[in-house]
Protein backbone atom coordinates (compact mmCIF):
# COMPACT_ATOMS: atom_id res chain seq x y z
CA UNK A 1 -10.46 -14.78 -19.67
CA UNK A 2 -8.83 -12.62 -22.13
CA UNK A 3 -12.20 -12.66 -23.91
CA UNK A 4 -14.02 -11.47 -20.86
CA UNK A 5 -10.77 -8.72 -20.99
CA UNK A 6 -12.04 -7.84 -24.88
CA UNK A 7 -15.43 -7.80 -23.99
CA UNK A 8 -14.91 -5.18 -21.17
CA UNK A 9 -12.53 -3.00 -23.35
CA UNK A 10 -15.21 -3.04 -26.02
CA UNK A 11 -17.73 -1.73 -23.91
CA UNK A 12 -15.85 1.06 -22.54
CA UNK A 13 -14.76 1.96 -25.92
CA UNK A 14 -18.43 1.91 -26.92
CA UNK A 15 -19.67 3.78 -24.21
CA UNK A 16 -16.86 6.50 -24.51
CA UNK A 17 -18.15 8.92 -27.45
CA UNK A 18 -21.75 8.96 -25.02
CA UNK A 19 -19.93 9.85 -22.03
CA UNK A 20 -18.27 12.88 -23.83
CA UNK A 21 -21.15 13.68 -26.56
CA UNK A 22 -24.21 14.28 -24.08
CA UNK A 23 -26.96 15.37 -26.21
CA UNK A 24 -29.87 14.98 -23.45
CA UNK A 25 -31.34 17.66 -21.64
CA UNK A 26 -29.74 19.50 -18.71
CA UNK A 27 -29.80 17.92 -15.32
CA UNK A 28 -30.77 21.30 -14.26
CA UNK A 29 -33.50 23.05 -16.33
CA UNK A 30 -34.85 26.75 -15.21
CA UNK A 31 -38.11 27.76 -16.11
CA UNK A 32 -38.13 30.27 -18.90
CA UNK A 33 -41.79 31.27 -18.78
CA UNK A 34 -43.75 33.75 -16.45
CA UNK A 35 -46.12 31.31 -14.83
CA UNK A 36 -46.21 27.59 -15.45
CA UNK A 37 -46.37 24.32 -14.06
CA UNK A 38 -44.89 21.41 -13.16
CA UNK A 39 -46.55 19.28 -15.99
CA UNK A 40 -45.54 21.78 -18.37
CA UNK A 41 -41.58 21.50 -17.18
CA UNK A 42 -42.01 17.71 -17.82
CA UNK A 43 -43.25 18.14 -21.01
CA UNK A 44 -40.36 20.09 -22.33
CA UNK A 45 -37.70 18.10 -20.90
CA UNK A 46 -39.43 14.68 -21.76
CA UNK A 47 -37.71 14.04 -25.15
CA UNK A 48 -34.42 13.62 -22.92
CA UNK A 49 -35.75 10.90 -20.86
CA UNK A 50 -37.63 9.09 -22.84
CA UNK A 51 -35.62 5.98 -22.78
CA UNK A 52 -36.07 5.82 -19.17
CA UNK A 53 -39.72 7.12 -18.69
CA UNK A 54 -41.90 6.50 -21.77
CA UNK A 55 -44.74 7.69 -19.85
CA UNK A 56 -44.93 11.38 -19.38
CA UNK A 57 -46.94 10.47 -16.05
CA UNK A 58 -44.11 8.46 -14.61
CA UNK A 59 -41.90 11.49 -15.54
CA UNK A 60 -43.68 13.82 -13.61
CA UNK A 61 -43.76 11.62 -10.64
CA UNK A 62 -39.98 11.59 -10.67
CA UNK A 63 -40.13 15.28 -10.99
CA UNK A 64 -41.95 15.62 -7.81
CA UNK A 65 -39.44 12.91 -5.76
CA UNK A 66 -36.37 14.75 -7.54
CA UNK A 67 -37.79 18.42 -6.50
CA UNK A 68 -39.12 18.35 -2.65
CA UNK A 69 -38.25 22.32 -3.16
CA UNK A 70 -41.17 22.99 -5.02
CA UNK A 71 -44.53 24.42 -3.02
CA UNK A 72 -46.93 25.19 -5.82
CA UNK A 73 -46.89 22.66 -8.53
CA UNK A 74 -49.35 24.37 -10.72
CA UNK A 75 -47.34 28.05 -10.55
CA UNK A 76 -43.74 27.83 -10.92
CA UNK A 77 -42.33 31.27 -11.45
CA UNK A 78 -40.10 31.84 -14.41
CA UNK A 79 -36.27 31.37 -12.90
CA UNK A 80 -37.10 28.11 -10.54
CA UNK A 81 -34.34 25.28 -11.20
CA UNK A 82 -35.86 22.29 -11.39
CA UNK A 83 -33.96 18.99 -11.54
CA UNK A 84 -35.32 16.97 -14.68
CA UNK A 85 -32.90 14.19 -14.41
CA UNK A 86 -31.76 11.76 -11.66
CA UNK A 87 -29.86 14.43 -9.12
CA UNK A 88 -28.84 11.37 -6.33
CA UNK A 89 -25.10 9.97 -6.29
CA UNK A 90 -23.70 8.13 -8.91
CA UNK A 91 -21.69 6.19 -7.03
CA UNK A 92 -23.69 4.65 -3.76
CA UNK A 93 -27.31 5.77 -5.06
CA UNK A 94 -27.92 7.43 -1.99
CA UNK A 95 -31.17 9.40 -2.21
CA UNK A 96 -29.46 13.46 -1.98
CA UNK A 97 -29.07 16.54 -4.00
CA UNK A 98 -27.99 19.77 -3.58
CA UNK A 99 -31.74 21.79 -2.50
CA UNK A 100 -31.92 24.49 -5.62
CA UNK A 101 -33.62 27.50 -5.90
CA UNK A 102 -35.07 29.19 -2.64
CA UNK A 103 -33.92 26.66 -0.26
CA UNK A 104 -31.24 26.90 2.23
CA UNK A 105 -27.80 25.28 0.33
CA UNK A 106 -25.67 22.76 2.97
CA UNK A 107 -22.68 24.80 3.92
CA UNK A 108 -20.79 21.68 3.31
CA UNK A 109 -21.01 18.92 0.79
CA UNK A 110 -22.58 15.85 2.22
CA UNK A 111 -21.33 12.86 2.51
CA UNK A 112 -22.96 9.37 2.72
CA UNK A 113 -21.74 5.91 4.27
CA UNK A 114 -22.65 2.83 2.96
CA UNK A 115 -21.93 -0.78 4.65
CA UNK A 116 -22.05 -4.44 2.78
CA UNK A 117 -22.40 -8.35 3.54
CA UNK A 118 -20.93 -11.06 0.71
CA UNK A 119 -20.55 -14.51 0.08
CA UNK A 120 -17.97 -15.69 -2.64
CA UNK A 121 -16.66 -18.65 -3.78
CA UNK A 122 -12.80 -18.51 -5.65
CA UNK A 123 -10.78 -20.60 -7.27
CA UNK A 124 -6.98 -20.81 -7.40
CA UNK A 125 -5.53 -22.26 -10.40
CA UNK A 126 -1.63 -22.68 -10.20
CA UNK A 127 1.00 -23.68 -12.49
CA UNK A 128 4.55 -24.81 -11.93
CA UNK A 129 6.66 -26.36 -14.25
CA UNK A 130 4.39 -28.76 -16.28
CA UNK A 131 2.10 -29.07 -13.20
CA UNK A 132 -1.40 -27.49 -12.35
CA UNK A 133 -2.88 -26.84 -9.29
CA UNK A 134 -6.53 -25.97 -8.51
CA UNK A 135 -7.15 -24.92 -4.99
CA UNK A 136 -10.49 -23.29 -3.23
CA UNK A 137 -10.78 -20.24 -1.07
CA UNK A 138 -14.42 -19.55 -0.42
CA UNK A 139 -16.11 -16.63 2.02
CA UNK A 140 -18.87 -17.42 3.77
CA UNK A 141 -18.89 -13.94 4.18
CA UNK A 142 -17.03 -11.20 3.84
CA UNK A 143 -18.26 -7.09 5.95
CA UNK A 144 -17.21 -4.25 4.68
CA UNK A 145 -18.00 -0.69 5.01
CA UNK A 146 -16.96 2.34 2.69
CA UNK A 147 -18.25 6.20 1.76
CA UNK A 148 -18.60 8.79 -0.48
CA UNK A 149 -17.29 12.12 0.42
CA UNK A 150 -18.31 15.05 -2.89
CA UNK A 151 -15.84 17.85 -3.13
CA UNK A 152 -19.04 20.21 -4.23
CA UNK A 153 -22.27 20.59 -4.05
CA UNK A 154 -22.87 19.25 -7.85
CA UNK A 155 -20.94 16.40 -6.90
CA UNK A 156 -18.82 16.13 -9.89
CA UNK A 157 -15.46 14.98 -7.78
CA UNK A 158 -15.64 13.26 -5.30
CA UNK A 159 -13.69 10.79 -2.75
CA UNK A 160 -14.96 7.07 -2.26
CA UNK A 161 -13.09 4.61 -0.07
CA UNK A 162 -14.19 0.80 1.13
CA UNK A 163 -12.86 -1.32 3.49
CA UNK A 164 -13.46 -5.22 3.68
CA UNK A 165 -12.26 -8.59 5.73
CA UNK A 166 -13.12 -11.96 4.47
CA UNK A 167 -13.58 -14.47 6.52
CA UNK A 168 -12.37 -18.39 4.57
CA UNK A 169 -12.07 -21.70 3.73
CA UNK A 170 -9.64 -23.35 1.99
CA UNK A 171 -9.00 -26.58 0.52
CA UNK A 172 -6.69 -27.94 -2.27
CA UNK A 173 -8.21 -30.53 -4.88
CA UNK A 174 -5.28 -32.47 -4.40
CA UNK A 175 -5.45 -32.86 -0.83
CA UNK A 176 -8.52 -34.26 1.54
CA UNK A 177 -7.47 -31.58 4.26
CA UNK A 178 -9.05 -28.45 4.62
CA UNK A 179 -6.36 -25.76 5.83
CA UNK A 180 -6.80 -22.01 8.54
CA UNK A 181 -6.66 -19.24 6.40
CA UNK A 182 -5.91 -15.92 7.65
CA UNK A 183 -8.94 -13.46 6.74
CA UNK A 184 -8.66 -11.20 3.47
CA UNK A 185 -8.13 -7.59 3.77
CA UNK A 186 -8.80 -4.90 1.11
CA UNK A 187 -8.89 -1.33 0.66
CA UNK A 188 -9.35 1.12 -1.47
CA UNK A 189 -9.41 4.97 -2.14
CA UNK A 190 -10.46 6.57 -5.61
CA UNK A 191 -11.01 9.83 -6.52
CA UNK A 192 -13.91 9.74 -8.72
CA UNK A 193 -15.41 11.85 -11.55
CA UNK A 194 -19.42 12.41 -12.47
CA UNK A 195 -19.83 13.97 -16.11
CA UNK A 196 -21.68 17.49 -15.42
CA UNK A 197 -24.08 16.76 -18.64
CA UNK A 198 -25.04 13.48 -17.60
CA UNK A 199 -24.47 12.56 -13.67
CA UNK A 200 -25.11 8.91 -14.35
CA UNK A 201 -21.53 8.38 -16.22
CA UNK A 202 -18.45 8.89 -13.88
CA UNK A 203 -14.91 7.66 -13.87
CA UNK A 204 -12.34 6.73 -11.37
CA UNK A 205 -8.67 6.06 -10.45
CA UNK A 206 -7.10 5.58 -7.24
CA UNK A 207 -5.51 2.77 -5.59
CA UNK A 208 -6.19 -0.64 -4.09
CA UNK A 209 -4.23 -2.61 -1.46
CA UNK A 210 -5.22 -6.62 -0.85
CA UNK A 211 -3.90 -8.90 1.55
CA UNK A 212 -4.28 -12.59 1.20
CA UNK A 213 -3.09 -16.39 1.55
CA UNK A 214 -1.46 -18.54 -1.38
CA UNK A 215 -0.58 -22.01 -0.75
CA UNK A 216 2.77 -23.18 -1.19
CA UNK A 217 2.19 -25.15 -4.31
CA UNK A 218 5.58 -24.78 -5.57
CA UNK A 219 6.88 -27.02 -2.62
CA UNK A 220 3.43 -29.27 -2.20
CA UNK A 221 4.37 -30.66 -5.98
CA UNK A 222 7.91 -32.32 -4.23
CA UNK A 223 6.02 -33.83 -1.27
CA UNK A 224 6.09 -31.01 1.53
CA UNK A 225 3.26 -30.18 3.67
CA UNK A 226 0.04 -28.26 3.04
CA UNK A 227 0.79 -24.14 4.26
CA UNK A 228 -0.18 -20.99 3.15
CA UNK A 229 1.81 -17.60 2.71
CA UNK A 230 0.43 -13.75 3.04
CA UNK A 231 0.60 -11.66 0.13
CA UNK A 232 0.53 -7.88 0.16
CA UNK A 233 -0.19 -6.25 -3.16
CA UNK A 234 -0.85 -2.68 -4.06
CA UNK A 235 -2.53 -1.73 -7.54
CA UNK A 236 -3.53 1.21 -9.39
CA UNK A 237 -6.91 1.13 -10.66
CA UNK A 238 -8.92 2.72 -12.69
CA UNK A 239 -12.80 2.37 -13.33
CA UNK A 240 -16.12 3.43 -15.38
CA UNK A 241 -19.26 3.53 -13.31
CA UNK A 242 -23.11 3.79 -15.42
CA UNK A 243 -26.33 4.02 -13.69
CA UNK A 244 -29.05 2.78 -15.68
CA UNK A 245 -32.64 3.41 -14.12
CA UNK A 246 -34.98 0.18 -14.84
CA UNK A 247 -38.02 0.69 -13.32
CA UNK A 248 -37.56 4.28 -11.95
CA UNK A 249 -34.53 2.72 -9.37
CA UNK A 250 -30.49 2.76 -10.10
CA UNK A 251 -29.01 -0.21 -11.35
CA UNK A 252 -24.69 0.52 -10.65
CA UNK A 253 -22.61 -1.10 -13.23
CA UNK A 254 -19.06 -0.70 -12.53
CA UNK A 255 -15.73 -2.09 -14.61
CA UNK A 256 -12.46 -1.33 -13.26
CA UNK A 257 -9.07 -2.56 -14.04
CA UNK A 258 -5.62 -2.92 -12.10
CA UNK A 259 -2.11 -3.10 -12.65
CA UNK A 260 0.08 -4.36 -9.54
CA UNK A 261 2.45 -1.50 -8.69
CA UNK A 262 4.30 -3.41 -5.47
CA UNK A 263 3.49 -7.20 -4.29
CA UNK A 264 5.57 -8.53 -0.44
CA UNK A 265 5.40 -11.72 1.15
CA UNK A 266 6.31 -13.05 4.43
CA UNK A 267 7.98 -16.06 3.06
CA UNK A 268 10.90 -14.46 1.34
CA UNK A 269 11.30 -14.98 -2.48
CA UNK A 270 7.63 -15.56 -2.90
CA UNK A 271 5.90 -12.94 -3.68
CA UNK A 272 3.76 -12.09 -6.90
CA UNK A 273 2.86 -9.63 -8.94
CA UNK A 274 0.54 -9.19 -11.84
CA UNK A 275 -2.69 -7.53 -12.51
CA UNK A 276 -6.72 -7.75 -11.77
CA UNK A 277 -10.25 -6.78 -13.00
CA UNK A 278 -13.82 -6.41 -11.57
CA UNK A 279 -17.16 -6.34 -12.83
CA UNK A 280 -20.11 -5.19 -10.17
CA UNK A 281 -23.40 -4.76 -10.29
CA UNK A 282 -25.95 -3.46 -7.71
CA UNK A 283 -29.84 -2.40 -7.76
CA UNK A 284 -31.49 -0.62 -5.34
CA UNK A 285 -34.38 -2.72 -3.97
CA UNK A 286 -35.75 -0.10 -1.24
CA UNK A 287 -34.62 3.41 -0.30
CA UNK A 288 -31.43 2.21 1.48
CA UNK A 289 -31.19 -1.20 0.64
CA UNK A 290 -29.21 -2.71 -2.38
CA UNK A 291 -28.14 -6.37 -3.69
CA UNK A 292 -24.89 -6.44 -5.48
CA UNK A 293 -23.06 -9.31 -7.32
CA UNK A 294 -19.29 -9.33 -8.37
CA UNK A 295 -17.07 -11.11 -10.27
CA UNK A 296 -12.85 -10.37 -9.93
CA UNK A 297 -10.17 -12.54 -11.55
CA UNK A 298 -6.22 -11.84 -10.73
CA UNK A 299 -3.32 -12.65 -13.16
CA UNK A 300 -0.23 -12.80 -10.81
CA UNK A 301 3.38 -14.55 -11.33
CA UNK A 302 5.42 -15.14 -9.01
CA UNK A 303 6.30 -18.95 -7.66
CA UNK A 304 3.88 -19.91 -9.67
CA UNK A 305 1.75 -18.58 -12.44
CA UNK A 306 -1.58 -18.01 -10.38
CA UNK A 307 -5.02 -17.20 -11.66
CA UNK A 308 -7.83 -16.12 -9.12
CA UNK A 309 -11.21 -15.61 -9.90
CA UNK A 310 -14.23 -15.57 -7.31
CA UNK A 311 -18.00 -14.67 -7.60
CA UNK A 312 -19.83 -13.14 -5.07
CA UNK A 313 -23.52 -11.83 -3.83
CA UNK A 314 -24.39 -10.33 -1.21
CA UNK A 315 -26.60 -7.10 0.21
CA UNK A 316 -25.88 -3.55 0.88
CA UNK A 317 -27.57 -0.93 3.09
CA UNK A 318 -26.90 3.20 3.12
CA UNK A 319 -26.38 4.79 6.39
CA UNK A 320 -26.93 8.38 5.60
């Protein structure tokens, strides 16, 4: 794990001097000449995007998707904005821009709402005196539903929340019985950043709450019966999101990490504490469908020196 941890800081600390040092073309480019057209405005701005669309042709399509404003593609008079990069969210994907240029602005920012189905499996790994543990807890799935609410029309800051509740299965590897567990809770609310020179960087911090089941491993290694105990922890995160744009759709990679700031139990004296990360990854597959996987591995301490980490897939849909 702690070279997972490495590999994570490495990349952030690799992708930090591009996130601040933007040397690509504006997101928004206005046309400088009298007359021109739309072929032209790609042709200017193509050196920027060339990593993403080596074709000029496939450029200009983009153009056209990215710019519904446009009437006249062959006469575009000089002071027309024209988005020449990916305008759309860079946190859900979700196919809207500000309209620039002629065309009536929304009085409000919008927002857009997003919903999700998972399956994970996660493993519990426990140690107590000289003892170790190994437990399961795996989701057969897990709903959730969450937004994206942009403080301005550019959407630089903006508000994202999610909510989720697992529904598992547990089982100990030391112990034939399979054991009710209550359903995992989690939420979240981050205040998020997009970089005005390149929209498909952003960071975030906020806070995350999780409630889950432990099993009382501490007493199962003197003979006592299988239970489990709720845990309610509260962390402060903070994240890096990049969009990458293989074959002209977003691909979301997101890192975050989390220090515990409180941790409660109902069984008094055993609660935890510790810290977590997250790696996630979604694509956009059609217009308002994506497929995500995850990966998220806890460090806690508490009765016992407890490692989760669980994998998941599932599928994601926009609603607006």
């Amino acid at each position: 794990m702690r070279v997972l941890k490495s590999l994570i800081f490495y990349f952030l600390l690799i992708q930090g001097p591009n996130v601040l040092a933007f040397d690509s073309e504006p997101l928004i480019y206005e046309v400088e000449a009298n007359e021109t057209s739309l072929e032209e405005v790609a042709r200017i701005n193509h050196d920027g995007i060339k990593n993403r669309y080596p074709k000029i042709e496939d450029y200009i399509e983009k153009l056209k998707e990215w710019n519904p404003h446009l009437k006249n593609l062959n006469k575009i008079f000089m002071g027309t904005e024209v988005y020449v990069d990916y305008p759309y969210s860079p946190n859900t994907g979700h196919a809207w821009a500000p309209k620039i240029f002629w065309a009536a602005r929304p009085t409000q920012p919008r927002y857009s709402l997003f919903g999700f189905m998972t399956t994970s499996a996660g493993t519990f790994t426990e140690k107590v005196s000289t003892v170790t543990v190994t437990s399961k807890q795996n989701s057969p799935i897990t709903v959730g539903f969450g937004g994206n609410y942009p403080f301005d029309d550019a959407r630089i800051w903006s508000l994202n929340s999610s909510f989720y509740i697992s529904y598992l299965t547990g089982q100990t590897t030391n112990r034939a019985e399979e054991v009710s567990i209550d359903p995992e809770v989690g939420l979240n609310l981050y205040l998020q950043y997009a970089f005005p020179g390149n929209p498909l960087y952003s960071v975030y911090s906020g806070v995350d709450v999780e409630r889950f089941s432990t099993f009382n491993t501490d007493d199962l290694i003197t003979g006592a019966s299988i239970d489990t105990r709720t845990q309610l922890l509260s962390f402060a995160t903070v994240g890096f999101n990049k969009i990458f744009m293989p074959f002209g759709k977003p691909f979301l990679f997101k890192a975050s990490y989390s220090f515990g700031v409180s941790g409660s139990s109902d069984a008094s004296g055993k609660e935890f504490t510790g810290d977590k990360y997250m790696l996630y990854l979604s694509y956009k597959i059609f217009s308002q469908v994506m497929i995500h996987a995850l990966f998220k591995h806890h460090s806690l301490s508490g009765p016992t020196e407890l490692a989760i980490t669980r994998y998941g897939a599932g599928i994601g849909w926009s609603f607006r």
